[in-house]
PDB file of N, CA and C in Angstrom:
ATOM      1  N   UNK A   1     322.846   6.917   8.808  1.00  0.00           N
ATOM      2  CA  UNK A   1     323.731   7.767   9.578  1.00  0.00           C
ATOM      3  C   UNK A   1     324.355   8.813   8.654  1.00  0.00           C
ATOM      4  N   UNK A   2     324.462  10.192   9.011  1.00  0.00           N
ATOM      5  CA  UNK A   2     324.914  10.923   8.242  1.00  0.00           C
ATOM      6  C   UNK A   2     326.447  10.964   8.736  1.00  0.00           C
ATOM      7  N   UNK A   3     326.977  11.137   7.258  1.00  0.00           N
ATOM      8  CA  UNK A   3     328.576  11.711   7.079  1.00  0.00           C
ATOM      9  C   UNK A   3     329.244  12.524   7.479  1.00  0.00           C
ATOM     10  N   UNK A   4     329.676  12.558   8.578  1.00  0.00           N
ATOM     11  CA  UNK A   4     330.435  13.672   9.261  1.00  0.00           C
ATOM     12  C   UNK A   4     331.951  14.586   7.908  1.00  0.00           C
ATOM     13  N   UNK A   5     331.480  15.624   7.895  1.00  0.00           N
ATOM     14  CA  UNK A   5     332.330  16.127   7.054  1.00  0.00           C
ATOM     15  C   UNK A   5     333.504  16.917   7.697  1.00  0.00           C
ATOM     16  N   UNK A   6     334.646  17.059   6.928  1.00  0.00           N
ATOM     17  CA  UNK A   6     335.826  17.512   7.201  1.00  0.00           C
ATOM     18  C   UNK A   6     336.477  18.712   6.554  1.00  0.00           C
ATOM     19  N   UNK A   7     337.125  19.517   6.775  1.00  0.00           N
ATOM     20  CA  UNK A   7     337.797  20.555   6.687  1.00  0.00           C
ATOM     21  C   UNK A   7     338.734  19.622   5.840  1.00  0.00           C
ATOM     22  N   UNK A   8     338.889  20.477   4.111  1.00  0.00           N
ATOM     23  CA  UNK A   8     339.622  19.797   3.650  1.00  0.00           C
ATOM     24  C   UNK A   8     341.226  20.399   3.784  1.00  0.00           C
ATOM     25  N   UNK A   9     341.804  21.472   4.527  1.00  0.00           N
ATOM     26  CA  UNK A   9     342.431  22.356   4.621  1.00  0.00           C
ATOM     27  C   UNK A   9     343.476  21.813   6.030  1.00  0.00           C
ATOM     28  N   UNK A  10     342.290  21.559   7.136  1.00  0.00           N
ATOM     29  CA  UNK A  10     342.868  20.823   8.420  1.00  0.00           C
ATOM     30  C   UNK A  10     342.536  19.925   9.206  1.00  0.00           C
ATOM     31  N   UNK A  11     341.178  19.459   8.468  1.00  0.00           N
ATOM     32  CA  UNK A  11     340.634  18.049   8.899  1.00  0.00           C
ATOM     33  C   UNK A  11     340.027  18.143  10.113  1.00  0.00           C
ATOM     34  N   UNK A  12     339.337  19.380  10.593  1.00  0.00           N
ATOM     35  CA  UNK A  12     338.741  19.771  11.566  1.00  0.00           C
ATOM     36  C   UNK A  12     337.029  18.769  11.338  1.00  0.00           C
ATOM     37  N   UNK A  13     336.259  18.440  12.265  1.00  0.00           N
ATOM     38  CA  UNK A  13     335.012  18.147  11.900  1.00  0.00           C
ATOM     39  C   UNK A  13     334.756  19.270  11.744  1.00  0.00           C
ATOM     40  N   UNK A  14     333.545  19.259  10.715  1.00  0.00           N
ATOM     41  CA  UNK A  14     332.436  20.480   9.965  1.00  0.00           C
ATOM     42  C   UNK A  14     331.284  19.649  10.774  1.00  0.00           C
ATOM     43  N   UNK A  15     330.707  20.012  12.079  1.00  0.00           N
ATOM     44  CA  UNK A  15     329.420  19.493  12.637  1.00  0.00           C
ATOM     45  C   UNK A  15     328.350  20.705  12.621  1.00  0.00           C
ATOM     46  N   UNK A  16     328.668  22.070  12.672  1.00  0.00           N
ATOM     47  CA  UNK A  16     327.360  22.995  12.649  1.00  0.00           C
ATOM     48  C   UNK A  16     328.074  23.587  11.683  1.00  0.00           C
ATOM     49  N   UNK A  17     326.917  24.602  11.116  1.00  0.00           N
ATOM     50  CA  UNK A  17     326.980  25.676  10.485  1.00  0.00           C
ATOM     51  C   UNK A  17     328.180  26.651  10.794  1.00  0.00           C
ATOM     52  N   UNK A  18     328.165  26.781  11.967  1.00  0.00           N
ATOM     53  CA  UNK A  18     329.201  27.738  12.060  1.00  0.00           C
ATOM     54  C   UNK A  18     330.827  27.659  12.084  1.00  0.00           C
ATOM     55  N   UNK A  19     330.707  26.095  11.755  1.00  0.00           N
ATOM     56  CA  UNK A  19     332.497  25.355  11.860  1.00  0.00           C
ATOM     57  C   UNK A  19     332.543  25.544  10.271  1.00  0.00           C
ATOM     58  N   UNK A  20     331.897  25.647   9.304  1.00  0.00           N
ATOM     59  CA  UNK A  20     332.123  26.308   7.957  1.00  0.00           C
ATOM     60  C   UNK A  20     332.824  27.223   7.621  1.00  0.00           C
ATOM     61  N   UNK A  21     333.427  27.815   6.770  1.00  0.00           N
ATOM     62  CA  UNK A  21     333.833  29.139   6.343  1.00  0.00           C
ATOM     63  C   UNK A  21     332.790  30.190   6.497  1.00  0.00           C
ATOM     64  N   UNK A  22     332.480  31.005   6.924  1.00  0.00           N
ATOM     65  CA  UNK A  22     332.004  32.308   6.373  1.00  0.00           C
ATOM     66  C   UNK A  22     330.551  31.171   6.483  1.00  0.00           C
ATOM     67  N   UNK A  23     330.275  30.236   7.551  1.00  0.00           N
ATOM     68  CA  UNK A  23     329.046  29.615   7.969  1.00  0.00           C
ATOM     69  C   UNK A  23     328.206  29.307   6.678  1.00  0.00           C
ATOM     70  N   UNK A  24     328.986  28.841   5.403  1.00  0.00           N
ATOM     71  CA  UNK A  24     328.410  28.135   3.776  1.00  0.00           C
ATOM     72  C   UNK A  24     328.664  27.219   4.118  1.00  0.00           C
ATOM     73  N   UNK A  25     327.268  26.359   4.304  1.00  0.00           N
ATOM     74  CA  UNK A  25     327.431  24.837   4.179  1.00  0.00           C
ATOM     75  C   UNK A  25     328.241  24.349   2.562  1.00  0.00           C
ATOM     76  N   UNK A  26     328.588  25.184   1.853  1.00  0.00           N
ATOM     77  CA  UNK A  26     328.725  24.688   0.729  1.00  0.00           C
ATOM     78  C   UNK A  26     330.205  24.887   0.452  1.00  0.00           C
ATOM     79  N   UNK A  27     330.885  25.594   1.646  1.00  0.00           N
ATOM     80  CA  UNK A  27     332.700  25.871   1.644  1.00  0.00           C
ATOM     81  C   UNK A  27     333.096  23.875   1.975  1.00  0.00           C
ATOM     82  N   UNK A  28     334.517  24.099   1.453  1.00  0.00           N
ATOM     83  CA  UNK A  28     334.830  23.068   1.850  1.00  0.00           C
ATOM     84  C   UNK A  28     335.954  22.650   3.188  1.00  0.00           C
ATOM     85  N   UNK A  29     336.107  24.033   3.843  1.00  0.00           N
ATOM     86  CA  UNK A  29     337.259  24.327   4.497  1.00  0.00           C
ATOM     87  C   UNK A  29     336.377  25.126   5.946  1.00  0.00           C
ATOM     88  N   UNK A  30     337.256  25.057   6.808  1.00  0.00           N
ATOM     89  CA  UNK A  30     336.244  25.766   8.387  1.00  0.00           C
ATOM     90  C   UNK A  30     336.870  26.872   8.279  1.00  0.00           C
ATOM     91  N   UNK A  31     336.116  27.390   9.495  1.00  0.00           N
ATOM     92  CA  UNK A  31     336.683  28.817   9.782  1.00  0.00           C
ATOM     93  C   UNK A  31     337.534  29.148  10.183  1.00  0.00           C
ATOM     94  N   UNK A  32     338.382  28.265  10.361  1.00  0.00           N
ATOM     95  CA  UNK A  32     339.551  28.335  11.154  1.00  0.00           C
ATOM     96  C   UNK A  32     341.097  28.889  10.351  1.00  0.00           C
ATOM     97  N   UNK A  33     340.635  28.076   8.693  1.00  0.00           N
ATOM     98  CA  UNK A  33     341.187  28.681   7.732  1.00  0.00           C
ATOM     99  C   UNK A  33     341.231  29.581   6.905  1.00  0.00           C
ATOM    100  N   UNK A  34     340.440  30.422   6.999  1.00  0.00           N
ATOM    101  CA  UNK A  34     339.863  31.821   6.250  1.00  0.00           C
ATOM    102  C   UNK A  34     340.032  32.720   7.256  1.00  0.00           C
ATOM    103  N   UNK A  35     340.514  34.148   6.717  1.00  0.00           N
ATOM    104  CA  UNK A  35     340.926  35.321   7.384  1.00  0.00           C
ATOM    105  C   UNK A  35     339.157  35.672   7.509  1.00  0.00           C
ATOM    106  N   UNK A  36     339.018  36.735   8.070  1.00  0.00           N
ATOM    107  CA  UNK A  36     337.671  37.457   8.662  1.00  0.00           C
ATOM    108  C   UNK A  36     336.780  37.584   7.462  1.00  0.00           C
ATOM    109  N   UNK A  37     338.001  38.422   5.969  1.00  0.00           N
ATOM    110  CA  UNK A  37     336.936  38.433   4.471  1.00  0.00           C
ATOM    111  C   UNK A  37     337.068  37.131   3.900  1.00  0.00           C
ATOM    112  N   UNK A  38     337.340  36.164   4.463  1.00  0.00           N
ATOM    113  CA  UNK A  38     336.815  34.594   3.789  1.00  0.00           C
ATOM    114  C   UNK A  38     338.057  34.305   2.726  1.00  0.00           C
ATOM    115  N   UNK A  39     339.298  35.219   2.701  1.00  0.00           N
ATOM    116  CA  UNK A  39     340.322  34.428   1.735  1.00  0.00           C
ATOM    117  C   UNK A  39     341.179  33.179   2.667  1.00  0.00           C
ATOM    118  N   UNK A  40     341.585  32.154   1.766  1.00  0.00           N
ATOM    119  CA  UNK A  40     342.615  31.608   2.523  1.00  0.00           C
ATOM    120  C   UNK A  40     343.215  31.831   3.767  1.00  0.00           C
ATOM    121  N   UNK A  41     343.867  31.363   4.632  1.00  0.00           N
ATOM    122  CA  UNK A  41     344.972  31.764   5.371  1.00  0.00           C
ATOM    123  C   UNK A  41     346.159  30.704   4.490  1.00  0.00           C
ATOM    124  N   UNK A  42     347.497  31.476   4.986  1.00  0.00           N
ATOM    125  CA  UNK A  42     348.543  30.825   4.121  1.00  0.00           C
ATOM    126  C   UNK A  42     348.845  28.671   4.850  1.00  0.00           C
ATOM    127  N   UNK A  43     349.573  28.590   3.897  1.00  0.00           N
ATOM    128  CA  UNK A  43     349.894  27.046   4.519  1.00  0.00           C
ATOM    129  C   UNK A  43     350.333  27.037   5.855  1.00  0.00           C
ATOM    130  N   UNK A  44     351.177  27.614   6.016  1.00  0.00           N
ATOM    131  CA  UNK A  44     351.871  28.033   7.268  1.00  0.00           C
ATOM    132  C   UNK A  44     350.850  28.354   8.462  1.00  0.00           C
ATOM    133  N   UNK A  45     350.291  29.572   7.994  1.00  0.00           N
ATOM    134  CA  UNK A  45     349.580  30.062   9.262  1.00  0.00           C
ATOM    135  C   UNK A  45     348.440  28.846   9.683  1.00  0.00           C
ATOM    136  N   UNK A  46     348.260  27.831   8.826  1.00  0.00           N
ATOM    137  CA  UNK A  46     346.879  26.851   9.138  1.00  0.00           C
ATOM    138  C   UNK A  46     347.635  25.290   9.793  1.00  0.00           C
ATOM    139  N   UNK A  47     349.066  25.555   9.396  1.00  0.00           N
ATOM    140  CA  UNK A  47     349.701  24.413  10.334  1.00  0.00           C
ATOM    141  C   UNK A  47     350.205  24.696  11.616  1.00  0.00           C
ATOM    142  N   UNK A  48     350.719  26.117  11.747  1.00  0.00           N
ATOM    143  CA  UNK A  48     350.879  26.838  12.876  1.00  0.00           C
ATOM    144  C   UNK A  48     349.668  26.731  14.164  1.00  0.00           C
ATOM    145  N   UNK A  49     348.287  26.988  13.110  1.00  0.00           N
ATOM    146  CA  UNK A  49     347.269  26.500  13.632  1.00  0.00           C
ATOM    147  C   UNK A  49     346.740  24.913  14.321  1.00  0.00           C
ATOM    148  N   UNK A  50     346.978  24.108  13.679  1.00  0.00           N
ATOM    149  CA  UNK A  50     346.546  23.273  13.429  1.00  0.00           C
ATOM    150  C   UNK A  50     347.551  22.487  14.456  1.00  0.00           C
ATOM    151  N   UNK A  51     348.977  23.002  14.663  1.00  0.00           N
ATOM    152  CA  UNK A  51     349.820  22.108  15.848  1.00  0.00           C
ATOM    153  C   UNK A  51     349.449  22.470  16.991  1.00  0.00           C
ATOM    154  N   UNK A  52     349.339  23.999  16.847  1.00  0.00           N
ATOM    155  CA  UNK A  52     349.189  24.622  18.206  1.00  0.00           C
ATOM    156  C   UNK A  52     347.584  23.480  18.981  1.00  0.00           C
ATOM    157  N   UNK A  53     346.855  23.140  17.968  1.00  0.00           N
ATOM    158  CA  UNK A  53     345.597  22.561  18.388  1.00  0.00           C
ATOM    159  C   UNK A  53     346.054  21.315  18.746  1.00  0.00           C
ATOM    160  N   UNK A  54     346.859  20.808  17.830  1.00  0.00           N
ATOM    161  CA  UNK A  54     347.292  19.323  18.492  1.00  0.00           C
ATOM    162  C   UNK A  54     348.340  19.466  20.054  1.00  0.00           C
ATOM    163  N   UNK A  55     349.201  20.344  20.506  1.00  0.00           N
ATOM    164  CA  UNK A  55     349.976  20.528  21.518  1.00  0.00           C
ATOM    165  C   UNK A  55     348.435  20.685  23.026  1.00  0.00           C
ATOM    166  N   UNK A  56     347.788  21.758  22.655  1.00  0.00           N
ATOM    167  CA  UNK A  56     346.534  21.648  23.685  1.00  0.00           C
ATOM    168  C   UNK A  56     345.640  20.718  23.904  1.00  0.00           C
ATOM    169  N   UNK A  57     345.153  19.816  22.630  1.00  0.00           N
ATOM    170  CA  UNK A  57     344.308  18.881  23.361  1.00  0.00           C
ATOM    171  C   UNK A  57     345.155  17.621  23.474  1.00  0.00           C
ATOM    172  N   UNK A  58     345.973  17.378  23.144  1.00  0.00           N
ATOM    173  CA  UNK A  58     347.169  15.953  22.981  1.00  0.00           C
ATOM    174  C   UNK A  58     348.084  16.260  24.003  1.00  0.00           C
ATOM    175  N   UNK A  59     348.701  17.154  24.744  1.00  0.00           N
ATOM    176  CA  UNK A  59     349.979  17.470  25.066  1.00  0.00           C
ATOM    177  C   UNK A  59     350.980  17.256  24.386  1.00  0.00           C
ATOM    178  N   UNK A  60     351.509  17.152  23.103  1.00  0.00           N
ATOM    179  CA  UNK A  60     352.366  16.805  23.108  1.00  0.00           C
ATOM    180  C   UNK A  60     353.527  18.283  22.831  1.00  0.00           C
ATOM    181  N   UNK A  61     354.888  18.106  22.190  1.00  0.00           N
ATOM    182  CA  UNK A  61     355.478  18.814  21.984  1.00  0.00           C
ATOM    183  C   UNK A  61     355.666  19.547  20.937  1.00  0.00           C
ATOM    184  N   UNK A  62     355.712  20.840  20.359  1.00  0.00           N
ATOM    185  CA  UNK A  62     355.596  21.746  19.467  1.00  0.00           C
ATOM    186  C   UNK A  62     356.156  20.650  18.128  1.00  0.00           C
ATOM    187  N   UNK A  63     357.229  20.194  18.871  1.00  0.00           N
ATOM    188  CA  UNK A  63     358.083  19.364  17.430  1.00  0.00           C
ATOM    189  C   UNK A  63     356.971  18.425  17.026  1.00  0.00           C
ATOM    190  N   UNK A  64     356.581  17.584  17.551  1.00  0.00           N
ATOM    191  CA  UNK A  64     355.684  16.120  17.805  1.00  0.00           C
ATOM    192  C   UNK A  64     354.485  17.074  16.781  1.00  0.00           C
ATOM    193  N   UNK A  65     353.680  17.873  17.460  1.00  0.00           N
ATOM    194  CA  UNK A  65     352.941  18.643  16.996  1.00  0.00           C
ATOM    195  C   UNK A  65     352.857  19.218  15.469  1.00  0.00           C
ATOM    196  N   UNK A  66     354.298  19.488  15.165  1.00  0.00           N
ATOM    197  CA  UNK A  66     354.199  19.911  13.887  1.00  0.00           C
ATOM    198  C   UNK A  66     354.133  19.115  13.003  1.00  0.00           C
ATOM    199  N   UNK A  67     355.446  18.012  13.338  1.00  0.00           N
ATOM    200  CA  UNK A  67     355.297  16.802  12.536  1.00  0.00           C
ATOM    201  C   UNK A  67     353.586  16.304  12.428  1.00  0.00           C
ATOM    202  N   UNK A  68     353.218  16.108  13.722  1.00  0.00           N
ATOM    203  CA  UNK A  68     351.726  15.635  13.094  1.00  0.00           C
ATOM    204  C   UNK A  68     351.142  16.168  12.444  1.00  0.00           C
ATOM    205  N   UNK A  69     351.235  17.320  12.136  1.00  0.00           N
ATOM    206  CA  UNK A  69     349.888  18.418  11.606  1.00  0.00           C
ATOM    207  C   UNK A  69     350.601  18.639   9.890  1.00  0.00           C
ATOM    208  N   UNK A  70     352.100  18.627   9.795  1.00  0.00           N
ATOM    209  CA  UNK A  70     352.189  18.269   8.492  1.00  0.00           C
ATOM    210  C   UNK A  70     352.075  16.443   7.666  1.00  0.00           C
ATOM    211  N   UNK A  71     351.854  15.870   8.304  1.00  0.00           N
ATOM    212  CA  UNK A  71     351.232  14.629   7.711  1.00  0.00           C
ATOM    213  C   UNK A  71     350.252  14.655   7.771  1.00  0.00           C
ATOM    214  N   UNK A  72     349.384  15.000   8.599  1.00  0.00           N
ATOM    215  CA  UNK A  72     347.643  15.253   8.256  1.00  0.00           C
ATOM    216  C   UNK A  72     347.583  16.339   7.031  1.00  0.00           C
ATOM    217  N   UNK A  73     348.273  17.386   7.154  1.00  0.00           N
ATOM    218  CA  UNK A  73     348.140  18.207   5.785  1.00  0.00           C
ATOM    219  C   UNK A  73     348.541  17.642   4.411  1.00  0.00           C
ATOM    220  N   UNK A  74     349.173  16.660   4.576  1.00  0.00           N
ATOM    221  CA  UNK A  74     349.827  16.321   3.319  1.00  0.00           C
ATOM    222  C   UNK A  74     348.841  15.620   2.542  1.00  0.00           C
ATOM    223  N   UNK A  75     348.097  15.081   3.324  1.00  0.00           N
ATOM    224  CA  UNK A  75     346.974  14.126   3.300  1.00  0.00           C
ATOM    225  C   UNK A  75     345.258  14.601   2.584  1.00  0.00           C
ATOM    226  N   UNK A  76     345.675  15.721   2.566  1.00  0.00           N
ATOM    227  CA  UNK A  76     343.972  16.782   2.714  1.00  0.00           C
ATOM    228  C   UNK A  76     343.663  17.320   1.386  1.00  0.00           C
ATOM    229  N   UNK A  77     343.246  17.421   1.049  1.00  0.00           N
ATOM    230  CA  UNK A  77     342.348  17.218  -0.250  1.00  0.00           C
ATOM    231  C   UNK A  77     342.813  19.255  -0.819  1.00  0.00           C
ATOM    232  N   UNK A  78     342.635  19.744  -0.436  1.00  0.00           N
ATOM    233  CA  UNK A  78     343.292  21.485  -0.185  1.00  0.00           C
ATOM    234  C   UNK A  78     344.758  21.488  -0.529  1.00  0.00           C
ATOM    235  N   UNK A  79     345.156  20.419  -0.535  1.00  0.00           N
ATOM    236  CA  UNK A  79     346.837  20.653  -0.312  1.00  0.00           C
ATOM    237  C   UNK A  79     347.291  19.794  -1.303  1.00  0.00           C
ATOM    238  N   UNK A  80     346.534  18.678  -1.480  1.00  0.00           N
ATOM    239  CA  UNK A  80     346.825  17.893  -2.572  1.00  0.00           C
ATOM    240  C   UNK A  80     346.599  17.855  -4.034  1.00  0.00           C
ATOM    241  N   UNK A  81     345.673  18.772  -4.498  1.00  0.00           N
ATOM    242  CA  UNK A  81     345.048  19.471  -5.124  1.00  0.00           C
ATOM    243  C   UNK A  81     345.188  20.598  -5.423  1.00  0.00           C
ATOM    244  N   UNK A  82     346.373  21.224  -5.093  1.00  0.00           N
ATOM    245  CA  UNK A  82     346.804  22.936  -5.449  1.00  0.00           C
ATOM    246  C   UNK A  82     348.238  22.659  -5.468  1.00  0.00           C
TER     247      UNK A  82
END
């Protein structure tokens, strides 16, 4: 069985090519975190991200939301590591 890989940035699954950065199987982060020319997006803007994703598919509340998305970040290999 192959290893489902992760966005080390927001812990998104990496399942195709195109959930990559800039579609490099060889980034370690999705697209979700890179501006259009492939730099970073800031911490902020990728937890901003990253709650707003947990409030739509979870319902829960912006607060609930953030809190979750900064313990998953705290956690991530991108964040722990810089």
């Amino acid at each position: 069985m192959k290893k489902c890989m992760t966005c080390g940035s927001c812990g998104m699954p990496l399942l195709k090519s195109e959930d990559y950065a800039k579609g490099d199987l060889n980034s370690e982060v999705c697209r979700y975190c890179v501006d259009q020319d492939g730099s970073m997006k800031s911490y902020e803007e990728i937890l901003q991200g990253t709650a707003a994703h947990f409030m739509k598919t979870q319902g829960i509340t912006k607060t609930a939301a953030n809190v979750m998305a900064k313990q998953l970040m705290e956690t991530l290999p991108y964040w722990t590591n810089s």
